[in-house]
PDB file of N, CA and C in Angstrom:
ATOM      1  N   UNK A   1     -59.314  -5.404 241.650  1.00  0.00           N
ATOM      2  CA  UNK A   1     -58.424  -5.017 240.604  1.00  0.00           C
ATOM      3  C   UNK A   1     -57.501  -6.158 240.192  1.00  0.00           C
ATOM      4  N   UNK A   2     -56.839  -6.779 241.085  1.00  0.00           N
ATOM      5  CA  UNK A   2     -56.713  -7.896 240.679  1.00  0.00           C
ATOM      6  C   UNK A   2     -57.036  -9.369 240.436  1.00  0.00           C
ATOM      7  N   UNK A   3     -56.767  -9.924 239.510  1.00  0.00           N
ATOM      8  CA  UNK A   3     -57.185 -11.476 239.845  1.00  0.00           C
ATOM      9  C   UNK A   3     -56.613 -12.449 240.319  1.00  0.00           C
ATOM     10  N   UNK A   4     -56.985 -13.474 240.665  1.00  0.00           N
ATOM     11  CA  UNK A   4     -56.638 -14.465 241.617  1.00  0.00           C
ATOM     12  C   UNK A   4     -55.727 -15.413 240.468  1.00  0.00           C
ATOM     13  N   UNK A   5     -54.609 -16.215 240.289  1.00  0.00           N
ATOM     14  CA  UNK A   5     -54.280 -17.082 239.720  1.00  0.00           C
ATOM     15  C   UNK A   5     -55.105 -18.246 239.075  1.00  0.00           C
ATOM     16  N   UNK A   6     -54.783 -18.692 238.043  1.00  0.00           N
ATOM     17  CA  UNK A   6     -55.745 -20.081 237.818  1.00  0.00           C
ATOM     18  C   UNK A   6     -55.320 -21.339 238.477  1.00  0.00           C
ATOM     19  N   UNK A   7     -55.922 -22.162 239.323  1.00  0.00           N
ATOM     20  CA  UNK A   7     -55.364 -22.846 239.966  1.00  0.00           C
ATOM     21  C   UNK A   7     -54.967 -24.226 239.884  1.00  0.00           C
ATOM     22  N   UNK A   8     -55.340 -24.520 238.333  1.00  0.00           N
ATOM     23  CA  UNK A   8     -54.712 -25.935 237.180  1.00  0.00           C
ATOM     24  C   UNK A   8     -54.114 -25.291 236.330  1.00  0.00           C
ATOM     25  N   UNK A   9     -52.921 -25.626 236.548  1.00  0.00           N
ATOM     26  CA  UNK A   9     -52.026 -25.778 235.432  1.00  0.00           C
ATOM     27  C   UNK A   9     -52.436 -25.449 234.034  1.00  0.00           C
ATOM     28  N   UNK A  10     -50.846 -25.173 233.240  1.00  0.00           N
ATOM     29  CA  UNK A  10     -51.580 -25.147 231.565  1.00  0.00           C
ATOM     30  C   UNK A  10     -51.437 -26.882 231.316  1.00  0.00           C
ATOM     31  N   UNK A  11     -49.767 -27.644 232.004  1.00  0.00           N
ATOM     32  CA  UNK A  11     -49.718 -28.713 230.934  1.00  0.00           C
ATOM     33  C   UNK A  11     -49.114 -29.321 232.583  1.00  0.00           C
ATOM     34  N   UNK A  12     -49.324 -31.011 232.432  1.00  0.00           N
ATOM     35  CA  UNK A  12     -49.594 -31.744 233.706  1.00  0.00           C
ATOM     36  C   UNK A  12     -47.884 -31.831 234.112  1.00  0.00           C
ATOM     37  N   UNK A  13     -47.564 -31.953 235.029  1.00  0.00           N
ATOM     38  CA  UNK A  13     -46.281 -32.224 235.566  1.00  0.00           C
ATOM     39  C   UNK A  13     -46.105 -33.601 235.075  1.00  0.00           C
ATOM     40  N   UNK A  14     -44.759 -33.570 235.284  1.00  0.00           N
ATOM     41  CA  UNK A  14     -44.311 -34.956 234.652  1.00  0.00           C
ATOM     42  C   UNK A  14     -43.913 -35.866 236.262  1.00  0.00           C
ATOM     43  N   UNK A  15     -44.497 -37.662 235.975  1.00  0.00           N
ATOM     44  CA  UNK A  15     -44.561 -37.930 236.959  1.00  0.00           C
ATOM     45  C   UNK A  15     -43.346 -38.586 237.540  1.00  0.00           C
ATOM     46  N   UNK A  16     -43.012 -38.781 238.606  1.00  0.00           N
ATOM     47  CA  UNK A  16     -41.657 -38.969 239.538  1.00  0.00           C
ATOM     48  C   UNK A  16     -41.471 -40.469 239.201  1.00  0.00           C
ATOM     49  N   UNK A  17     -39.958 -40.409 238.608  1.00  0.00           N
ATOM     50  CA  UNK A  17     -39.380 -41.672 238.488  1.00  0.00           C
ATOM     51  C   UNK A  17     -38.278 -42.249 239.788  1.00  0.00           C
ATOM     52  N   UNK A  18     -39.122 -43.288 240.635  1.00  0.00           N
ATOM     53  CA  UNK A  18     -37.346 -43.577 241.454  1.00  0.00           C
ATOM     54  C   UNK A  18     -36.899 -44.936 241.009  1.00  0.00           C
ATOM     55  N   UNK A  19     -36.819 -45.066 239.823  1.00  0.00           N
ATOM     56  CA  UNK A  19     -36.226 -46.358 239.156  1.00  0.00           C
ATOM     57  C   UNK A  19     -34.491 -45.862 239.194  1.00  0.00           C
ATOM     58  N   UNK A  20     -34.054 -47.292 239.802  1.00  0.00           N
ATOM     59  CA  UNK A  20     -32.396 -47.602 239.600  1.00  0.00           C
ATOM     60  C   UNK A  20     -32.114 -46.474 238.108  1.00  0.00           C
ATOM     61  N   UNK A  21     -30.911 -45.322 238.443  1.00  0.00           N
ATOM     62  CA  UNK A  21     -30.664 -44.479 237.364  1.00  0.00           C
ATOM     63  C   UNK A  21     -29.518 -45.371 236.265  1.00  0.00           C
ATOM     64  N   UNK A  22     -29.031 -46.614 237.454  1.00  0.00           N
ATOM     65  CA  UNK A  22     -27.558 -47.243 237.251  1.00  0.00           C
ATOM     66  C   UNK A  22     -27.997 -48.276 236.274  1.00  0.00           C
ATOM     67  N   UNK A  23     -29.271 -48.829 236.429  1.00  0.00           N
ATOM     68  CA  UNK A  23     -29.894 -50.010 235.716  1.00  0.00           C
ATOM     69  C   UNK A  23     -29.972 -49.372 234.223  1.00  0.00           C
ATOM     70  N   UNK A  24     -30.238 -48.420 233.725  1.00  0.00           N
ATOM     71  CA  UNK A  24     -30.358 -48.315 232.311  1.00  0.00           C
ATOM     72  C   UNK A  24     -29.182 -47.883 232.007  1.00  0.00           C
ATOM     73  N   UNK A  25     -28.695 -47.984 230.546  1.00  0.00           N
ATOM     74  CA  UNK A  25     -27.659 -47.784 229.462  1.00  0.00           C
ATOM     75  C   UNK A  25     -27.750 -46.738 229.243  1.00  0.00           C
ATOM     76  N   UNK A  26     -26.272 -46.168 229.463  1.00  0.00           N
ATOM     77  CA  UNK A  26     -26.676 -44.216 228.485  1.00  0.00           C
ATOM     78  C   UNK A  26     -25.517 -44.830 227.894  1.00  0.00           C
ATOM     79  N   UNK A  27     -25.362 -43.467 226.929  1.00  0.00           N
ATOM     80  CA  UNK A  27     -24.471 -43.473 225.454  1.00  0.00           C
ATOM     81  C   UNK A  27     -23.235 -43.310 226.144  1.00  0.00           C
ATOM     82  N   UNK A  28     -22.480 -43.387 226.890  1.00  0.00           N
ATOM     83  CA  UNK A  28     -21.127 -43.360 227.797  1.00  0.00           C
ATOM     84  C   UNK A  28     -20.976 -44.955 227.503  1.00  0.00           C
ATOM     85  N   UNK A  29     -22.296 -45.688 227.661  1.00  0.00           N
ATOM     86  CA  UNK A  29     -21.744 -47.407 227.843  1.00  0.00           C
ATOM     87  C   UNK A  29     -21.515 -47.892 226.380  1.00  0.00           C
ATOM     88  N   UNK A  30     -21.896 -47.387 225.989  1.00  0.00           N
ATOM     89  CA  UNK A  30     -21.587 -47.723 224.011  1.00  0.00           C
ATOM     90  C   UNK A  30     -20.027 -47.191 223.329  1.00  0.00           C
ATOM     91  N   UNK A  31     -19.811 -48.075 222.486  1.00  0.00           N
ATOM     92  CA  UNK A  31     -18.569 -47.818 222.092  1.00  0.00           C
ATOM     93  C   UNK A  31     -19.396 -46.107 221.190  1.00  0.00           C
ATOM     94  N   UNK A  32     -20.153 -45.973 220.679  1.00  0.00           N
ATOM     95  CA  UNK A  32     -20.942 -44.427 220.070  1.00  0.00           C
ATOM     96  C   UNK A  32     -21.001 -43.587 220.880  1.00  0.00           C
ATOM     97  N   UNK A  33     -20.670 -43.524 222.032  1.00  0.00           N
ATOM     98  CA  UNK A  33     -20.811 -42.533 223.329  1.00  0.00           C
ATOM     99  C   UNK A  33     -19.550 -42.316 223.535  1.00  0.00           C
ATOM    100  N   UNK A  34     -18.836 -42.584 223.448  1.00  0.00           N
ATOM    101  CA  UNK A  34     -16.992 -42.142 223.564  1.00  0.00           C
ATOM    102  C   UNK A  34     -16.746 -41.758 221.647  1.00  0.00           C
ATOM    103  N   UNK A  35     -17.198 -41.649 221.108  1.00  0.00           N
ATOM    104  CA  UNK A  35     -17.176 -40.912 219.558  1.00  0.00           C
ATOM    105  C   UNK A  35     -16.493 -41.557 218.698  1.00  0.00           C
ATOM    106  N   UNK A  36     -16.719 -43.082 218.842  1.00  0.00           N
ATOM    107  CA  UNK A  36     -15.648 -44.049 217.903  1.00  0.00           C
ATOM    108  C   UNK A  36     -16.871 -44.632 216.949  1.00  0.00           C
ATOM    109  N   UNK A  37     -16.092 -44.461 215.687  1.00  0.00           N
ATOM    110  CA  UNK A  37     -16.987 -44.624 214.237  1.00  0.00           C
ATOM    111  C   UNK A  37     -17.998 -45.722 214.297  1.00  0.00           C
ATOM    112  N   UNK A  38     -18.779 -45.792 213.575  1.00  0.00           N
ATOM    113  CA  UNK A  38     -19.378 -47.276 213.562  1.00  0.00           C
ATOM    114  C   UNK A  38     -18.956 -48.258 212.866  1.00  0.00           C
ATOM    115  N   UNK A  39     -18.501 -49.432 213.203  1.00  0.00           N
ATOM    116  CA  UNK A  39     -17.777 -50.414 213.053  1.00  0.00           C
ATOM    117  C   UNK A  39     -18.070 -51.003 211.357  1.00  0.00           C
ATOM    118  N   UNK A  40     -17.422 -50.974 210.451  1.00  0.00           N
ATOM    119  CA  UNK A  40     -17.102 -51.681 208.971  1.00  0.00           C
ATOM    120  C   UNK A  40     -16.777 -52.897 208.984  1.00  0.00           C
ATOM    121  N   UNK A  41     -17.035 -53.700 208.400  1.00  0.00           N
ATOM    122  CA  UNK A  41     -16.411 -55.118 207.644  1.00  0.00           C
ATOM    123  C   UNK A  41     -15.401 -54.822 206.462  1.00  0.00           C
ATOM    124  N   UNK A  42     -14.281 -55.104 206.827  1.00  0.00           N
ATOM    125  CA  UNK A  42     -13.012 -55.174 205.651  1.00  0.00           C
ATOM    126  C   UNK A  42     -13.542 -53.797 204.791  1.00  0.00           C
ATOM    127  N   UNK A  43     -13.566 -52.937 205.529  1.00  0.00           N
ATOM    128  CA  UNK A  43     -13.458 -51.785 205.047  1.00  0.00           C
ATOM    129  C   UNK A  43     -11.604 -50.917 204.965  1.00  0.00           C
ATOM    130  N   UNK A  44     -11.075 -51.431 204.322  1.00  0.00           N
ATOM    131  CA  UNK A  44      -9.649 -51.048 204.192  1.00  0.00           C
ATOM    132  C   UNK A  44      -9.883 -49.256 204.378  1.00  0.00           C
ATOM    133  N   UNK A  45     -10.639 -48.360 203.175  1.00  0.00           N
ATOM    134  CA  UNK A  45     -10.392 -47.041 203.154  1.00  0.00           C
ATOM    135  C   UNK A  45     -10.916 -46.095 204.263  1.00  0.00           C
ATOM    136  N   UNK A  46     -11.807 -47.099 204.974  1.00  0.00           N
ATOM    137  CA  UNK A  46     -12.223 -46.551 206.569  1.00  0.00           C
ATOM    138  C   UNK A  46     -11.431 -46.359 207.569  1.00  0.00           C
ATOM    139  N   UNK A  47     -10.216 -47.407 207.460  1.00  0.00           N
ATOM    140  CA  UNK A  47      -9.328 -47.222 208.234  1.00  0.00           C
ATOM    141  C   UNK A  47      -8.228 -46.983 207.730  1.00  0.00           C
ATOM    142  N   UNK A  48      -7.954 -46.541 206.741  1.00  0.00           N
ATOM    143  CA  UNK A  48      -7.039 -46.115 206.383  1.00  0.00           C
ATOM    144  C   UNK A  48      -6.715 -44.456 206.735  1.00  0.00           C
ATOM    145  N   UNK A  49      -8.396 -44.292 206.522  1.00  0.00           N
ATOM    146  CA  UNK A  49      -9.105 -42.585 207.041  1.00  0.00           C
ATOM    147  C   UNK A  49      -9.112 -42.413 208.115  1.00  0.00           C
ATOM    148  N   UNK A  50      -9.440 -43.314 209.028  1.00  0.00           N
ATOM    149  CA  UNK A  50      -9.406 -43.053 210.553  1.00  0.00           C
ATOM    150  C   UNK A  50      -7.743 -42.888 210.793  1.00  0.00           C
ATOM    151  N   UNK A  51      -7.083 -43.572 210.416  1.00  0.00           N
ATOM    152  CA  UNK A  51      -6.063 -43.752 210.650  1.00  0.00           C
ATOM    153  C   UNK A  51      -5.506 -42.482 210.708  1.00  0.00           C
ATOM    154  N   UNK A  52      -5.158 -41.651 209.346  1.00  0.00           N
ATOM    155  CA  UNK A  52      -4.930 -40.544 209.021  1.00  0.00           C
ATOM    156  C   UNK A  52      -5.554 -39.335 209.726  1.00  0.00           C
ATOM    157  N   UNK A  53      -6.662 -39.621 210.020  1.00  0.00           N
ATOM    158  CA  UNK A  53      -7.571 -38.467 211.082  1.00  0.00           C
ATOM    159  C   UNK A  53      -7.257 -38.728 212.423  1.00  0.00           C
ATOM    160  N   UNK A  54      -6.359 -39.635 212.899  1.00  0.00           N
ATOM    161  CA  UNK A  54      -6.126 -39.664 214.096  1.00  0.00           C
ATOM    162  C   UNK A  54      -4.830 -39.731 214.644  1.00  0.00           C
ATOM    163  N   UNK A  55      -3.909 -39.739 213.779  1.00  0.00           N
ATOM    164  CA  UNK A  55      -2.329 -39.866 213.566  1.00  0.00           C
ATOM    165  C   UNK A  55      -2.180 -38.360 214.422  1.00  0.00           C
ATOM    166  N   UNK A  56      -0.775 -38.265 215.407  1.00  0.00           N
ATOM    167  CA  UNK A  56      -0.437 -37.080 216.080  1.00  0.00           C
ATOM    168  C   UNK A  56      -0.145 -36.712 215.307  1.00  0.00           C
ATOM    169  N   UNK A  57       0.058 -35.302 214.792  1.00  0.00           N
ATOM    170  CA  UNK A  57       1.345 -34.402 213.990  1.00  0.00           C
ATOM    171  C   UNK A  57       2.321 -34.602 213.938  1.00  0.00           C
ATOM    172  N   UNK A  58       2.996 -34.706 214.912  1.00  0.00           N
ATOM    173  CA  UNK A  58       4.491 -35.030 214.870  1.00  0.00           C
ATOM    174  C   UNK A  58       4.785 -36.585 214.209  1.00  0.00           C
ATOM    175  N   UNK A  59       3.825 -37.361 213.737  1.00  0.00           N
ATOM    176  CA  UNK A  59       3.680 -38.268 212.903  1.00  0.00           C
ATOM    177  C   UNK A  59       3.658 -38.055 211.487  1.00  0.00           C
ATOM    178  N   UNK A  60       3.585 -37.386 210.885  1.00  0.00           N
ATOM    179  CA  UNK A  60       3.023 -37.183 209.811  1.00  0.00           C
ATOM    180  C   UNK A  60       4.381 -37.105 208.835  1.00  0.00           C
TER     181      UNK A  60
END
């Protein structure tokens, strides 16, 4: 009445990495991983905007 399992897989396991985790770059090491804009040339109204979007309240 019952059947036995199939005993391969549908899709292959993925294979074991023990490479250094410390050796590669994640987005923490980039100034884009802490959420700071991407950098302009003499862009005055970019920072004029950042500026304003980042000013405390009690600044204003």
């Amino acid at each position: 009445m019952s059947t036995a399992p199939d005993p391969t897989p549908a899709e292959p396991r993925p294979a074991l990495v023990f490479d250094d985790p410390l050796d590669q770059q994640s987005s923490d090491d980039t100034d884009r991983g802490w959420g700071d804009r991407p950098r302009t040339e003499n862009d005055s109204a970019a920072d004029l905007k950042r500026f304003l979007d980042e000013k405390p309240p009690h600044h204003i």
